[in-house]
PDB file of N, CA and C in Angstrom:
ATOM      1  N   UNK A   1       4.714  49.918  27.754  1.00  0.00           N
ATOM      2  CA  UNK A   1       4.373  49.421  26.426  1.00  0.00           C
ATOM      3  C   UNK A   1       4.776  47.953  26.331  1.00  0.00           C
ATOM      4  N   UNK A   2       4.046  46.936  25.913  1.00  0.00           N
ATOM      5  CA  UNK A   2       4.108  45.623  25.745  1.00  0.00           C
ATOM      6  C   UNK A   2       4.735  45.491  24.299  1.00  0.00           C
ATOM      7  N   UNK A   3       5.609  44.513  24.067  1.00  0.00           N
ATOM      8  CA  UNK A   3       6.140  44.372  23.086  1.00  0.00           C
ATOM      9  C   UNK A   3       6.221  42.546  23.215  1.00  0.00           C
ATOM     10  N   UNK A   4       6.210  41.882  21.507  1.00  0.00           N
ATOM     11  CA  UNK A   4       5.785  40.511  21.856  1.00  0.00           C
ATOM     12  C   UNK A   4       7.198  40.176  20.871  1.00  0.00           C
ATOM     13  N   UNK A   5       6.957  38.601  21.684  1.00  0.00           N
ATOM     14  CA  UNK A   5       8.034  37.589  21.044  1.00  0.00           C
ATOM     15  C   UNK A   5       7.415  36.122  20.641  1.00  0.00           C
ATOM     16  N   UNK A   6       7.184  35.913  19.552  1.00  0.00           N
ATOM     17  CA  UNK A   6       6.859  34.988  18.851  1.00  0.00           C
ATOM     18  C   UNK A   6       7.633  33.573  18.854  1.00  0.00           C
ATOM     19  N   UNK A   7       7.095  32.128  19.545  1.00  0.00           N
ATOM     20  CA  UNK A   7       7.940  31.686  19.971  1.00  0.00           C
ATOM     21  C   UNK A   7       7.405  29.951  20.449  1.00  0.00           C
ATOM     22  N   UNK A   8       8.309  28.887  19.403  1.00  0.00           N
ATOM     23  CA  UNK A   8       7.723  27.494  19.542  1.00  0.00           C
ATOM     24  C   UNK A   8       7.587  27.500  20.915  1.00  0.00           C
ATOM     25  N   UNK A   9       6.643  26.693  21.234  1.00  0.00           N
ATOM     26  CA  UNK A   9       6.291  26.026  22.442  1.00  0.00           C
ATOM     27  C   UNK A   9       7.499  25.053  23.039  1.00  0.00           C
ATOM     28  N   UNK A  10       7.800  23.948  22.410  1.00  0.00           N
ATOM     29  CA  UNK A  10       9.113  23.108  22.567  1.00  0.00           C
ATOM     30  C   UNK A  10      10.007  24.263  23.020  1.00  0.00           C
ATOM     31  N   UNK A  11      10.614  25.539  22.153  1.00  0.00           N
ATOM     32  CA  UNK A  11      11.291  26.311  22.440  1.00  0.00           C
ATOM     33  C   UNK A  11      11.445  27.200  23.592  1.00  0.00           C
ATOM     34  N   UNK A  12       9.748  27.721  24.052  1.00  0.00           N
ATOM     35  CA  UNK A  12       9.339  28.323  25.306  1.00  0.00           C
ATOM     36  C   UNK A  12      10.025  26.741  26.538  1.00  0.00           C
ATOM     37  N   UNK A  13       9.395  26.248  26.544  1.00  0.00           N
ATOM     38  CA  UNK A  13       9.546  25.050  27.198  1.00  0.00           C
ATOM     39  C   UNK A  13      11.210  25.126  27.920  1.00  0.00           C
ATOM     40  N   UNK A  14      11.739  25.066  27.106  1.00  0.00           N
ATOM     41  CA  UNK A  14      13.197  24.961  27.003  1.00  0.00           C
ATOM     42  C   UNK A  14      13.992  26.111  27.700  1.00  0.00           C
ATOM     43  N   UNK A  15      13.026  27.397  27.515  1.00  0.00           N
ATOM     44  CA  UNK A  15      13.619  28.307  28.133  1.00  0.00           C
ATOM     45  C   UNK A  15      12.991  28.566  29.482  1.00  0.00           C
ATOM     46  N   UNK A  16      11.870  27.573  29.608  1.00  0.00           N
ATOM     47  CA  UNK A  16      10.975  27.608  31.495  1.00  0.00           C
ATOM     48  C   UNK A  16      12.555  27.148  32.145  1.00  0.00           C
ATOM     49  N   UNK A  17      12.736  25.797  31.823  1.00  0.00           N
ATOM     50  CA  UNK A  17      13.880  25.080  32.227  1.00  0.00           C
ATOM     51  C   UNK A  17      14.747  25.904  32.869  1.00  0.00           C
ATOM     52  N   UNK A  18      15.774  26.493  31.630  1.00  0.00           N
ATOM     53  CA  UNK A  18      16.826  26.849  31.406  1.00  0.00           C
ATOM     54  C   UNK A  18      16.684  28.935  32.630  1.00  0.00           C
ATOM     55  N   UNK A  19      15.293  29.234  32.187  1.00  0.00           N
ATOM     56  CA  UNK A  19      15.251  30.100  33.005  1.00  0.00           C
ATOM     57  C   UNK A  19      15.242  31.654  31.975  1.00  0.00           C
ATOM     58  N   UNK A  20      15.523  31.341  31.167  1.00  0.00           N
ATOM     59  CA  UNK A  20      16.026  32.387  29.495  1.00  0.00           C
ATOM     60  C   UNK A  20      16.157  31.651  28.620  1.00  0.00           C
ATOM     61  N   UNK A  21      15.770  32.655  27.394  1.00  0.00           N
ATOM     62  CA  UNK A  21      15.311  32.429  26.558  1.00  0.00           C
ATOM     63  C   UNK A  21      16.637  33.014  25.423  1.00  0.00           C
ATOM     64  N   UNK A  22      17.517  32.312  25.464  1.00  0.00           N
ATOM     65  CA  UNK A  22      18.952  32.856  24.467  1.00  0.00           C
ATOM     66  C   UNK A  22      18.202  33.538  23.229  1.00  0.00           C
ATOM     67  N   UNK A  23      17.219  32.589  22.290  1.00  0.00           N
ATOM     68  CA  UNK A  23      16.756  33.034  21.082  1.00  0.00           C
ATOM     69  C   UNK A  23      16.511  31.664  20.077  1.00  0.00           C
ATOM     70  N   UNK A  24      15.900  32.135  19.102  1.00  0.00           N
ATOM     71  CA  UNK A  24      15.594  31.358  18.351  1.00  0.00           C
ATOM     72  C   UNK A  24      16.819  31.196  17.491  1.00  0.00           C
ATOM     73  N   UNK A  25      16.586  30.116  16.421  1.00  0.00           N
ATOM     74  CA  UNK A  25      17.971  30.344  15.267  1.00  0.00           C
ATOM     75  C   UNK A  25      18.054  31.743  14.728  1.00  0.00           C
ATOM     76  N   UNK A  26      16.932  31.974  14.280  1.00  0.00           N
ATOM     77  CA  UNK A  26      17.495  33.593  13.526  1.00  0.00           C
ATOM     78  C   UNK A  26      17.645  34.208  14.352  1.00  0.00           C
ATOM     79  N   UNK A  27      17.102  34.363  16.186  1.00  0.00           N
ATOM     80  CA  UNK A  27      17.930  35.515  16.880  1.00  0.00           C
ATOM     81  C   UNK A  27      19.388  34.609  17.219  1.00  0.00           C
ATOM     82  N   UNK A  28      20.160  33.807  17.203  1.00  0.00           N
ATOM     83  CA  UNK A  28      21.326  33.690  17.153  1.00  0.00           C
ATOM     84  C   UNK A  28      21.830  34.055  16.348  1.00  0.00           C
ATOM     85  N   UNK A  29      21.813  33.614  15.033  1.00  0.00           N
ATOM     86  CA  UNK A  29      22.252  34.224  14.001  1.00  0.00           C
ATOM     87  C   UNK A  29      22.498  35.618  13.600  1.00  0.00           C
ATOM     88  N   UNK A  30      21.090  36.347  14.325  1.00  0.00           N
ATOM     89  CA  UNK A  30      21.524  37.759  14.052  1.00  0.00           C
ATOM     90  C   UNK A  30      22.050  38.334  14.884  1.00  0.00           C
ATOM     91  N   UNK A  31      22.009  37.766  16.080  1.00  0.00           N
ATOM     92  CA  UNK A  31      23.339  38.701  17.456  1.00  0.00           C
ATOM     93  C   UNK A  31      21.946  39.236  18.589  1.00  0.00           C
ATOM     94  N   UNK A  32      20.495  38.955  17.999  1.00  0.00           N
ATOM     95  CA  UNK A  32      19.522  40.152  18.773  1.00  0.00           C
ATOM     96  C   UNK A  32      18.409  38.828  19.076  1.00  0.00           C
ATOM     97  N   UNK A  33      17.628  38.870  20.139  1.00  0.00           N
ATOM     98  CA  UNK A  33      16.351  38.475  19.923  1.00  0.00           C
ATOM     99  C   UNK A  33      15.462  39.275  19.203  1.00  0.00           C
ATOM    100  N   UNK A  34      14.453  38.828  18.162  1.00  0.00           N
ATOM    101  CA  UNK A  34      13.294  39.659  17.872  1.00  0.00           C
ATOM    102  C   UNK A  34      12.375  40.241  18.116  1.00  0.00           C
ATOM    103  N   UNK A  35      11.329  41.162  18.353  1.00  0.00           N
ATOM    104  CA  UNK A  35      10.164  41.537  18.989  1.00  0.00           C
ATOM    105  C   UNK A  35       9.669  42.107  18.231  1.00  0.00           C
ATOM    106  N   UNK A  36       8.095  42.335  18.172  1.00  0.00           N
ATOM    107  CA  UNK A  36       7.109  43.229  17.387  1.00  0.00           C
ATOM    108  C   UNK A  36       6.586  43.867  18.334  1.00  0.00           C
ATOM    109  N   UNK A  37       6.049  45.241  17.666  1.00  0.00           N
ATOM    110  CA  UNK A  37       5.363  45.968  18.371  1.00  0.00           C
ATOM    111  C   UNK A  37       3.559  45.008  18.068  1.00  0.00           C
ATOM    112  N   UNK A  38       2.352  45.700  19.024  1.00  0.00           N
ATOM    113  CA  UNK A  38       1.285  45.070  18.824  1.00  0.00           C
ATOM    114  C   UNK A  38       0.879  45.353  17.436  1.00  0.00           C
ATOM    115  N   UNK A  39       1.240  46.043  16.769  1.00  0.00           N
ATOM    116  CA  UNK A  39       1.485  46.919  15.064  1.00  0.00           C
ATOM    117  C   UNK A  39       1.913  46.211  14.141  1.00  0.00           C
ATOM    118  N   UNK A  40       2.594  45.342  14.695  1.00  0.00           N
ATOM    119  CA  UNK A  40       3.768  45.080  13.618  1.00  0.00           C
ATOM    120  C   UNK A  40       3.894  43.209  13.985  1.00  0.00           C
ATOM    121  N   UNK A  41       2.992  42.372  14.885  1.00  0.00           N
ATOM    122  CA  UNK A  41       3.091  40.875  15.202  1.00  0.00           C
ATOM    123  C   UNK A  41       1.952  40.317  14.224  1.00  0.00           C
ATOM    124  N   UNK A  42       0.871  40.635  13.671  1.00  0.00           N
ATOM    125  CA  UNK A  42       0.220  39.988  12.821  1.00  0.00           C
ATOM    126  C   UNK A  42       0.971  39.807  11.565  1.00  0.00           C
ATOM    127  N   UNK A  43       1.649  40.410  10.915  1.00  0.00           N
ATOM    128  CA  UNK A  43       2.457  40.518   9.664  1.00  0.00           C
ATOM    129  C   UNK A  43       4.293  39.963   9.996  1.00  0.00           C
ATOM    130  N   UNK A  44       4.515  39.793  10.974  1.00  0.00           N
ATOM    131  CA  UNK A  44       5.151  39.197  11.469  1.00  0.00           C
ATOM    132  C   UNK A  44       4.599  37.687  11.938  1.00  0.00           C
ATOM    133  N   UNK A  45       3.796  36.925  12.425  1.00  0.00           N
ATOM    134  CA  UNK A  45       3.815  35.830  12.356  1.00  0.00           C
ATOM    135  C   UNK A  45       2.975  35.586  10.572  1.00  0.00           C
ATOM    136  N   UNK A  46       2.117  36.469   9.877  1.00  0.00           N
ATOM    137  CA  UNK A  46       2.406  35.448   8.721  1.00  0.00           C
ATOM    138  C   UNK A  46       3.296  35.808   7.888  1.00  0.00           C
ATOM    139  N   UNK A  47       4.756  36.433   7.732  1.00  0.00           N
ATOM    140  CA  UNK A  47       5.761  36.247   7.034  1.00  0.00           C
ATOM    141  C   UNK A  47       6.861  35.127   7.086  1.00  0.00           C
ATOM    142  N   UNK A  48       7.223  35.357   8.886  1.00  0.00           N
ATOM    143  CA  UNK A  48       8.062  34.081   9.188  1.00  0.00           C
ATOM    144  C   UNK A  48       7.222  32.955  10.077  1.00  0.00           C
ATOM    145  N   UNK A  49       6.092  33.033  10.343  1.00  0.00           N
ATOM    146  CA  UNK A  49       5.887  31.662  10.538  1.00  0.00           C
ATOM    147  C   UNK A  49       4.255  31.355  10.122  1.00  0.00           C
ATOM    148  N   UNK A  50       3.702  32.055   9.072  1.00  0.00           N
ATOM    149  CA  UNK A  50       2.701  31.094   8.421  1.00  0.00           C
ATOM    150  C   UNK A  50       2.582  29.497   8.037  1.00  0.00           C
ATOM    151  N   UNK A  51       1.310  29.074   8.372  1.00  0.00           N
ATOM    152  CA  UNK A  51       1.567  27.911   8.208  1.00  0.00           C
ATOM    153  C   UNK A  51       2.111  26.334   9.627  1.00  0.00           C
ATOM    154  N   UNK A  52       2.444  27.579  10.531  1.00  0.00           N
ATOM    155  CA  UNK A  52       3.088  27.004  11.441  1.00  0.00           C
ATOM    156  C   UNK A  52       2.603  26.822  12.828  1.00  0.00           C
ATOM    157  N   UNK A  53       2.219  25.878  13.479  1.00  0.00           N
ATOM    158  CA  UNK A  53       1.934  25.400  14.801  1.00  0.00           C
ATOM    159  C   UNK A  53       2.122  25.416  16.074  1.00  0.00           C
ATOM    160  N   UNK A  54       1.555  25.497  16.984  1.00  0.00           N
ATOM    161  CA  UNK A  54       2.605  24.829  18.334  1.00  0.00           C
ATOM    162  C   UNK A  54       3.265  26.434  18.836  1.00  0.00           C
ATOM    163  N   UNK A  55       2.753  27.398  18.447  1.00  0.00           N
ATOM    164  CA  UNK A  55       3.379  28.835  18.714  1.00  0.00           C
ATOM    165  C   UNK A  55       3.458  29.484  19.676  1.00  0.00           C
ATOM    166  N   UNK A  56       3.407  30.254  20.896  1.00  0.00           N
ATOM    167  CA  UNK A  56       3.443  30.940  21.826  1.00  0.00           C
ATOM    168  C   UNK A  56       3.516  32.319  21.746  1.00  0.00           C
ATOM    169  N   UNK A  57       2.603  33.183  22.032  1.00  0.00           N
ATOM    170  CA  UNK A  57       2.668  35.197  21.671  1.00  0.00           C
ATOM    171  C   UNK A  57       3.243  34.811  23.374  1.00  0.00           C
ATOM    172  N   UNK A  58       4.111  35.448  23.558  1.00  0.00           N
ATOM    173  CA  UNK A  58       5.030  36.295  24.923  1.00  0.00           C
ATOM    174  C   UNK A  58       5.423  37.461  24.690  1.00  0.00           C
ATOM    175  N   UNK A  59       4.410  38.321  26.041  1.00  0.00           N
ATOM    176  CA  UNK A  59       4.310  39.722  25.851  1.00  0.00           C
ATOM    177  C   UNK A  59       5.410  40.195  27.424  1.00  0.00           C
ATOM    178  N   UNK A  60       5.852  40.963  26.639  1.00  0.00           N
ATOM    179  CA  UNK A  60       7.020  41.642  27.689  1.00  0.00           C
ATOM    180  C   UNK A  60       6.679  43.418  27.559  1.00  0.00           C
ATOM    181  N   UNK A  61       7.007  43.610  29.085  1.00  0.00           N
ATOM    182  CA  UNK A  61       6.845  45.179  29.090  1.00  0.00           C
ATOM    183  C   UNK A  61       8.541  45.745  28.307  1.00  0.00           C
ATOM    184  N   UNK A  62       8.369  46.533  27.918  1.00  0.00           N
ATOM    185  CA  UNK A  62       9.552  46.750  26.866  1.00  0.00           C
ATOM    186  C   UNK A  62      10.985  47.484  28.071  1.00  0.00           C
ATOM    187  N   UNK A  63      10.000  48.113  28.992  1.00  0.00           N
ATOM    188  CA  UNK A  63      10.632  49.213  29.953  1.00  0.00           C
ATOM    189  C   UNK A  63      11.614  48.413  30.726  1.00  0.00           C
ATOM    190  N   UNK A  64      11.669  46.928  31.186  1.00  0.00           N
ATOM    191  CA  UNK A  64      12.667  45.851  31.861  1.00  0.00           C
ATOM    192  C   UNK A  64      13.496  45.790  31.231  1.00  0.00           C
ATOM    193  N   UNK A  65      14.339  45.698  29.810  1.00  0.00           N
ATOM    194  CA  UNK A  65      15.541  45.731  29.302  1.00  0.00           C
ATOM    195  C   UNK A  65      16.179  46.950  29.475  1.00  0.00           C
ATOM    196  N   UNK A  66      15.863  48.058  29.603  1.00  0.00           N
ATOM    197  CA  UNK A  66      16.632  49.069  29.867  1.00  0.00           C
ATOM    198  C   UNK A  66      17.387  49.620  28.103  1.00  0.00           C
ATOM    199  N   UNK A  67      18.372  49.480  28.525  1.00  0.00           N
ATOM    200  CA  UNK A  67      19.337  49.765  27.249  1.00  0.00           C
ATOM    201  C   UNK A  67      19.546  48.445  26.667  1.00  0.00           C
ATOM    202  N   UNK A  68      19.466  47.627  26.747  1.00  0.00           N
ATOM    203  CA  UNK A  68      19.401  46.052  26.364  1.00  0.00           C
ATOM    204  C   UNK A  68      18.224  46.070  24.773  1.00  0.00           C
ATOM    205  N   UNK A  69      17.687  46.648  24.975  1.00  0.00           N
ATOM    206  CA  UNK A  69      16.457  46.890  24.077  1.00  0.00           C
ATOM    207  C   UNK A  69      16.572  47.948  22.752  1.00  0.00           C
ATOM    208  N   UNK A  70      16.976  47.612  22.256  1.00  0.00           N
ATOM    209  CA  UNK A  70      17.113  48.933  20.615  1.00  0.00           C
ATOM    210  C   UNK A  70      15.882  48.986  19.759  1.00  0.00           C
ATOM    211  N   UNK A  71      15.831  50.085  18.995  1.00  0.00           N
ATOM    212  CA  UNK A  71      14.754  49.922  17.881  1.00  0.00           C
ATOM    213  C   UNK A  71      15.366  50.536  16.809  1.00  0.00           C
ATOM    214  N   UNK A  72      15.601  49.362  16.353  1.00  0.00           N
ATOM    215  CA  UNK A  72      16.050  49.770  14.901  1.00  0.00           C
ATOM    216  C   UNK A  72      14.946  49.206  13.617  1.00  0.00           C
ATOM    217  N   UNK A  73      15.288  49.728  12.039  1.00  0.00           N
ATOM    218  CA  UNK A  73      15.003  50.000  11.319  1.00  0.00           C
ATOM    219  C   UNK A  73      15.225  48.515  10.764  1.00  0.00           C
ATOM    220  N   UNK A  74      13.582  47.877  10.167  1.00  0.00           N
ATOM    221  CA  UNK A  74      13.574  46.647   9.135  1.00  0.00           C
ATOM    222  C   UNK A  74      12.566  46.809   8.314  1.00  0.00           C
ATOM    223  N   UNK A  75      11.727  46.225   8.298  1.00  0.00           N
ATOM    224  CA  UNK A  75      10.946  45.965   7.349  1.00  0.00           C
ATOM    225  C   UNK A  75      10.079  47.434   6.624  1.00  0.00           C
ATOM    226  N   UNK A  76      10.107  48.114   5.666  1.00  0.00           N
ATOM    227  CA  UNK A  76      10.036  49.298   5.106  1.00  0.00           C
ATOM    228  C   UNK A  76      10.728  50.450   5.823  1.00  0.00           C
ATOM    229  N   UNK A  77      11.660  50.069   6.806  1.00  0.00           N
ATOM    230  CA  UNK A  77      12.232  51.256   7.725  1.00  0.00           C
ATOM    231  C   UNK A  77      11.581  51.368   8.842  1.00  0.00           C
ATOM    232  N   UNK A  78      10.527  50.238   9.182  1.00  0.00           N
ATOM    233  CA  UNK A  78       9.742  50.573  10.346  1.00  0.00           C
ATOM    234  C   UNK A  78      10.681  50.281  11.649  1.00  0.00           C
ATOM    235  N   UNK A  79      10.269  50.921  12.737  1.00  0.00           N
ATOM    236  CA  UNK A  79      11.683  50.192  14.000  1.00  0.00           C
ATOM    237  C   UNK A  79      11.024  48.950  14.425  1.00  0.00           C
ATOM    238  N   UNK A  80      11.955  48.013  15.152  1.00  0.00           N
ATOM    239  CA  UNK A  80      11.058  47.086  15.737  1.00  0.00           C
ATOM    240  C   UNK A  80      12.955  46.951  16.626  1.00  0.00           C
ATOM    241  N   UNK A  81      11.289  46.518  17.592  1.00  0.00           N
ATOM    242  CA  UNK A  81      12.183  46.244  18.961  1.00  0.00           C
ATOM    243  C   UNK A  81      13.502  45.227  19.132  1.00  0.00           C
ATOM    244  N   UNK A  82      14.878  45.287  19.020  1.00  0.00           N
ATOM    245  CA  UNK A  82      15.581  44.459  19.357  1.00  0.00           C
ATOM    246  C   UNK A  82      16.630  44.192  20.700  1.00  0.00           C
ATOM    247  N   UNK A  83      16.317  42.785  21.188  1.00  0.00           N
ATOM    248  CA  UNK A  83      17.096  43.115  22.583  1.00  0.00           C
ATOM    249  C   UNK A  83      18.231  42.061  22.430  1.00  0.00           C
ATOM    250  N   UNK A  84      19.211  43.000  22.797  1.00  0.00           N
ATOM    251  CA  UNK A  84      20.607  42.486  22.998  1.00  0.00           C
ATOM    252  C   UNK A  84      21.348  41.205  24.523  1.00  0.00           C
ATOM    253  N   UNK A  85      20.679  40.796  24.706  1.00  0.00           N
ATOM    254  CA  UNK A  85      20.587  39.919  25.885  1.00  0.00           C
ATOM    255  C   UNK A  85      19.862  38.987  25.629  1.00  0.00           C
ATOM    256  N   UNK A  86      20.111  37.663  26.877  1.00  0.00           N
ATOM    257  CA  UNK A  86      19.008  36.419  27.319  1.00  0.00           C
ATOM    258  C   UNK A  86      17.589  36.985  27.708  1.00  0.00           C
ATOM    259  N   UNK A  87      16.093  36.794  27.603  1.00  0.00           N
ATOM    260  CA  UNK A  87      15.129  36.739  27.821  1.00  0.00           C
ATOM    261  C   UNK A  87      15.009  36.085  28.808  1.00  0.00           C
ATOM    262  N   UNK A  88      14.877  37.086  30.014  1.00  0.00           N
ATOM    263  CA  UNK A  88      14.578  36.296  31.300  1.00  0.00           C
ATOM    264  C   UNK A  88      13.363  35.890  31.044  1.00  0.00           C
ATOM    265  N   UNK A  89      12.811  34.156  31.523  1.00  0.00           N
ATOM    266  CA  UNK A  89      11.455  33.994  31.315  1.00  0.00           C
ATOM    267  C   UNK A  89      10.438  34.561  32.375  1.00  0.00           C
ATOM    268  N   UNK A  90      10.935  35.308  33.623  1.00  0.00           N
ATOM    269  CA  UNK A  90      10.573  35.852  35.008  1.00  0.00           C
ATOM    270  C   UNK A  90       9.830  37.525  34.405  1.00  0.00           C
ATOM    271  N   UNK A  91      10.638  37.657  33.029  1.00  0.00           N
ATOM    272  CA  UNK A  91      10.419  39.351  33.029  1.00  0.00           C
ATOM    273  C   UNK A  91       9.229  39.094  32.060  1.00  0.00           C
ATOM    274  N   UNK A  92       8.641  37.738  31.653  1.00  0.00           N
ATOM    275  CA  UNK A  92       7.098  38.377  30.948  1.00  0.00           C
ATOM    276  C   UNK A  92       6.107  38.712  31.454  1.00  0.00           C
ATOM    277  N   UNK A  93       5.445  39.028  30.541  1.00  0.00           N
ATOM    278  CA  UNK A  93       3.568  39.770  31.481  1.00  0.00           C
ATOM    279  C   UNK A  93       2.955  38.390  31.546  1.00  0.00           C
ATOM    280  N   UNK A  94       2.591  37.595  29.922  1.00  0.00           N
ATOM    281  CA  UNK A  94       2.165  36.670  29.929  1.00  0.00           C
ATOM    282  C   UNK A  94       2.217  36.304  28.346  1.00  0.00           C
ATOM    283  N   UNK A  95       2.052  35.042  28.554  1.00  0.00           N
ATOM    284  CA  UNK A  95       2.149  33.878  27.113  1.00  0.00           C
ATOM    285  C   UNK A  95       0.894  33.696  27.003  1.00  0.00           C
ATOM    286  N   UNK A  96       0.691  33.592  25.716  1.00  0.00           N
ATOM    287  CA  UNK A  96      -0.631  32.577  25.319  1.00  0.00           C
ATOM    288  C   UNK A  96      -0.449  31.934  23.700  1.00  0.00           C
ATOM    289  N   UNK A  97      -1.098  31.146  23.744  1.00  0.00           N
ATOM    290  CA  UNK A  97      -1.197  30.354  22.398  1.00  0.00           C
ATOM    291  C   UNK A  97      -1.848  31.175  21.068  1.00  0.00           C
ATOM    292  N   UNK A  98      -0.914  30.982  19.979  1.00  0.00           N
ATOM    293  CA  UNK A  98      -1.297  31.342  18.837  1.00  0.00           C
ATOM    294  C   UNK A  98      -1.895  30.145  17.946  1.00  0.00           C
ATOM    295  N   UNK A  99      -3.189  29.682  17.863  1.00  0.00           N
ATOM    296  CA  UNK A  99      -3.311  28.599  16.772  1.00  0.00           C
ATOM    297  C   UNK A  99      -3.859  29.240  15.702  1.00  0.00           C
ATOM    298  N   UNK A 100      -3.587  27.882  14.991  1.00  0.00           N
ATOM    299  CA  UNK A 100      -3.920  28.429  13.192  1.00  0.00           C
ATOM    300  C   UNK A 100      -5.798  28.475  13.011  1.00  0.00           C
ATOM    301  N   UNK A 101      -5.948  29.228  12.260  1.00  0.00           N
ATOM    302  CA  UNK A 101      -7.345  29.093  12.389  1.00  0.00           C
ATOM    303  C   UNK A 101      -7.660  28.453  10.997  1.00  0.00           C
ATOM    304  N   UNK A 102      -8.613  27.962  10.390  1.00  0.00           N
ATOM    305  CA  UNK A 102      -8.863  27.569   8.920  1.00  0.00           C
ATOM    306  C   UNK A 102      -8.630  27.809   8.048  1.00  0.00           C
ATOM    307  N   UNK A 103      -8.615  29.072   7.769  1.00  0.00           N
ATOM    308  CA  UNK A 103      -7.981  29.921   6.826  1.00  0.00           C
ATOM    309  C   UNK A 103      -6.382  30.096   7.056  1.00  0.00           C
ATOM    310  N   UNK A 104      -5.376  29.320   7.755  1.00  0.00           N
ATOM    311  CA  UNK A 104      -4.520  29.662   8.097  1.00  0.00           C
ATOM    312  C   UNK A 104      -3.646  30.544   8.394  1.00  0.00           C
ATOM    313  N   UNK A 105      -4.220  31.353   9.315  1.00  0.00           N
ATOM    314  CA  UNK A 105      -4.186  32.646  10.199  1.00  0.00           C
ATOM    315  C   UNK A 105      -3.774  32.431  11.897  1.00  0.00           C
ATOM    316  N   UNK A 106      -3.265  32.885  12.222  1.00  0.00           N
ATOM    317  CA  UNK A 106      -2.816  32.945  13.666  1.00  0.00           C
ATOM    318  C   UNK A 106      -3.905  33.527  14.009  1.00  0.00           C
ATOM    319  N   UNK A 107      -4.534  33.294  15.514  1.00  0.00           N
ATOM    320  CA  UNK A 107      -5.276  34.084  16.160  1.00  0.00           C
ATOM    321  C   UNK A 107      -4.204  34.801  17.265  1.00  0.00           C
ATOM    322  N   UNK A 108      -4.214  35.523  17.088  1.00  0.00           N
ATOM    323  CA  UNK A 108      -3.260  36.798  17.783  1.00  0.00           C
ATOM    324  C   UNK A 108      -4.322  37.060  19.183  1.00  0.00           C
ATOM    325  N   UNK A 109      -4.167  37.586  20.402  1.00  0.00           N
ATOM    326  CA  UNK A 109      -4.481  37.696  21.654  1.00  0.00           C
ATOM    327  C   UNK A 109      -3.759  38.505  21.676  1.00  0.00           C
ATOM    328  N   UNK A 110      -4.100  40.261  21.823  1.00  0.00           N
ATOM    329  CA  UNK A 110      -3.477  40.815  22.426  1.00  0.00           C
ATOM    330  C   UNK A 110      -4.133  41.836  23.475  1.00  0.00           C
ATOM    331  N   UNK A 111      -5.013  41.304  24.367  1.00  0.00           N
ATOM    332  CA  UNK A 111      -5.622  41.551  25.611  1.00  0.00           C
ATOM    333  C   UNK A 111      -4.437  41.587  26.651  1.00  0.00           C
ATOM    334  N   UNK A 112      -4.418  42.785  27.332  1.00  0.00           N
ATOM    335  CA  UNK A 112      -3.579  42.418  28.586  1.00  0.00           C
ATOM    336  C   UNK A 112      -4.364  41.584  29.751  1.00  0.00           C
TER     337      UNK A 112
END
């Protein structure tokens, strides 16, 4: 099962470098990186990042974190994937670009 991580480009960038992907501010802040299921990333990029540019969908098989990986309970109680570790950038399937479309909408890609 593919599970995605929503994620600036500058920021991806940073973690080609570095090799991992620690997290964004709110996954520092909250102790977890974030992930959506393919269910649950359209309503997820337009809550926290409508409006916003320069994005990256990175799809990870969920089964490589092992126990590293939780699903707990957020948004109406739904689970969504959280992993307790660095994001190796080695363990994705693949990235692609989210741009805004006119209506300011992400175009989401979720073709394997």
């Amino acid at each position: 099962m593919l599970i995605y991580k929503i994620c600036s480009i500058a920021l991806w960038r940073e973690a080609e470098a570095k090799g991992q992907l620690d997290g964004a501010p709110v996954d520092l802040a909250d102790g977890f990186i974030h992930f959506s299921t393919a269910e649950q990333v359209a309503e997820t990029a337009a809550k926290h990042f409508a409006g916003q540019g320069d994005l990256l969908l990175i799809a990870i098989e969920a089964d490589v974190f092992g126990d590293a990986l939780k699903w707990e309970p957020s948004r109406g109680g739904a689970l969504f994937p959280h992993l307790y570790r660095p994001l190796k950038t080695d363990e994705t399937h693949w990235t692609r670009p989210m741009p805004l479309g006119e209506d300011g909408i992400h175009a989401i890609d979720l073709r394997s």
